[in-house]
Protein backbone atom coordinates (compact mmCIF):
# COMPACT_ATOMS: atom_id res chain seq x y z
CA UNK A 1 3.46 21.12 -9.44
CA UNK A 2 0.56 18.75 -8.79
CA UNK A 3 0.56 16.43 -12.21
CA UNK A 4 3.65 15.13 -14.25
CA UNK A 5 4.09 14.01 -17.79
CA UNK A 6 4.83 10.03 -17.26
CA UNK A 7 5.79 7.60 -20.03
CA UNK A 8 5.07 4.26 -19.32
CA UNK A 9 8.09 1.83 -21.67
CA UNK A 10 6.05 -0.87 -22.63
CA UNK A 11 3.34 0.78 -24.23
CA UNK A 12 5.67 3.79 -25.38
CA UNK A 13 2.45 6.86 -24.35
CA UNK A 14 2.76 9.53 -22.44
CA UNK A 15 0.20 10.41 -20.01
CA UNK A 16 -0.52 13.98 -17.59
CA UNK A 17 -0.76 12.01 -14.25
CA UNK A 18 -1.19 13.12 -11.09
CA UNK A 19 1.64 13.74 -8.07
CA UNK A 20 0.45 12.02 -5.18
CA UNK A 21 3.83 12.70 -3.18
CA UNK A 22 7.80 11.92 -2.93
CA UNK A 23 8.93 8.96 -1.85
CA UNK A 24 12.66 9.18 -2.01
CA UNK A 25 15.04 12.02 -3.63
CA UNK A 26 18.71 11.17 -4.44
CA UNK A 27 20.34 14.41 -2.77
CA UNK A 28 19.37 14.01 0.78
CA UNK A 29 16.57 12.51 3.07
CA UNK A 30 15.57 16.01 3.50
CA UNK A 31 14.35 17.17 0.09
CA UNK A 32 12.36 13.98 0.34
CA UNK A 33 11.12 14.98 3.50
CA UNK A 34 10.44 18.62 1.99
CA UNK A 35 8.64 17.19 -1.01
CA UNK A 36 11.37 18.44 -2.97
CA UNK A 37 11.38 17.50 -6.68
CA UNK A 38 14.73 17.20 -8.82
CA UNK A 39 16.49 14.57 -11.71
CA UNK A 40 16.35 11.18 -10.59
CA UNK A 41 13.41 12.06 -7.74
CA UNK A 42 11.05 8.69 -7.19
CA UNK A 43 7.48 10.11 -7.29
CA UNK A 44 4.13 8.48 -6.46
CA UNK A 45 1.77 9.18 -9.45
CA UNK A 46 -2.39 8.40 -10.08
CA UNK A 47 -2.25 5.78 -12.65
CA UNK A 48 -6.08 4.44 -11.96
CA UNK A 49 -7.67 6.44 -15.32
CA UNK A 50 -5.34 4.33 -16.60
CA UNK A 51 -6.98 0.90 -15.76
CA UNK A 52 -4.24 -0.82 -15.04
CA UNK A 53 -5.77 -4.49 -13.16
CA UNK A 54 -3.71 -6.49 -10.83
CA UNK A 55 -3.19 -10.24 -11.73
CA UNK A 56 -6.13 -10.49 -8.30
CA UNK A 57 -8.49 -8.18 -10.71
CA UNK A 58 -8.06 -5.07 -8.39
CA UNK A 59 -7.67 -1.24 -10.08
CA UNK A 60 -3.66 0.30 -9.48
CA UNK A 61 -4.32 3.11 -7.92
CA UNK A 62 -0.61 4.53 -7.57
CA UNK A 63 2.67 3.57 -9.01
CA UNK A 64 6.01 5.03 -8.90
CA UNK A 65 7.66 6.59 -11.21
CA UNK A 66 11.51 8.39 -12.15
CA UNK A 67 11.93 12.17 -12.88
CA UNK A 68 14.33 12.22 -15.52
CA UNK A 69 14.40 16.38 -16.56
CA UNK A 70 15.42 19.26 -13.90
CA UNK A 71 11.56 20.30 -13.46
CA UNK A 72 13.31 23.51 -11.74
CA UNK A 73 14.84 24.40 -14.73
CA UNK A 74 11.72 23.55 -17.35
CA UNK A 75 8.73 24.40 -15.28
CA UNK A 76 7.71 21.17 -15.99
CA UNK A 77 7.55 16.76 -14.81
CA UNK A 78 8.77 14.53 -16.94
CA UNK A 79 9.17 11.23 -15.92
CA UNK A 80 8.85 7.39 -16.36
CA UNK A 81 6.92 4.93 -14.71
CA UNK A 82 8.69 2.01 -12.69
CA UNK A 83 7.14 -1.29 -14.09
């Protein structure tokens, strides 16, 4: 799976972003290792066509973000963004 559906709370969208890579998974240091995505998996997503600036004026290019369904049960990533 190479993009996930990520909500971002304080503007309450959801946007198709893309995966960059796993940066920690809650059942083991393997499946992180693995790139192994379940519930509760910390991604690194592609928010830049987002346009998010930092307070400096520089683009966000990646941000991470929570997967909150069992993507190996729905085929799919849902997941919210860490702000």
């Amino acid at each position: 799976m190479t993009k996930a559906h990520t909500t971002h709370p304080e503007l309450k969208c959801t946007f198709q972003l893309d995966i960059i890579g796993v940066k920690k998974n809650p059942n083991g240091n393997m499946y992180s290792q693995l790139g192994v995505l379940t519930k509760g998996t910390i991604i690194e997503v592609n928010v830049s066509e987002l346009g998010l600036v930092t307070p400096g004026g520089k683009v966000v290019w990646g941000k991470y973000a929570q997967v909150t369904n069992n993507p190996e049960n729905d085929g799919c990533v849902n997941a919210v963004l860490l702000v």
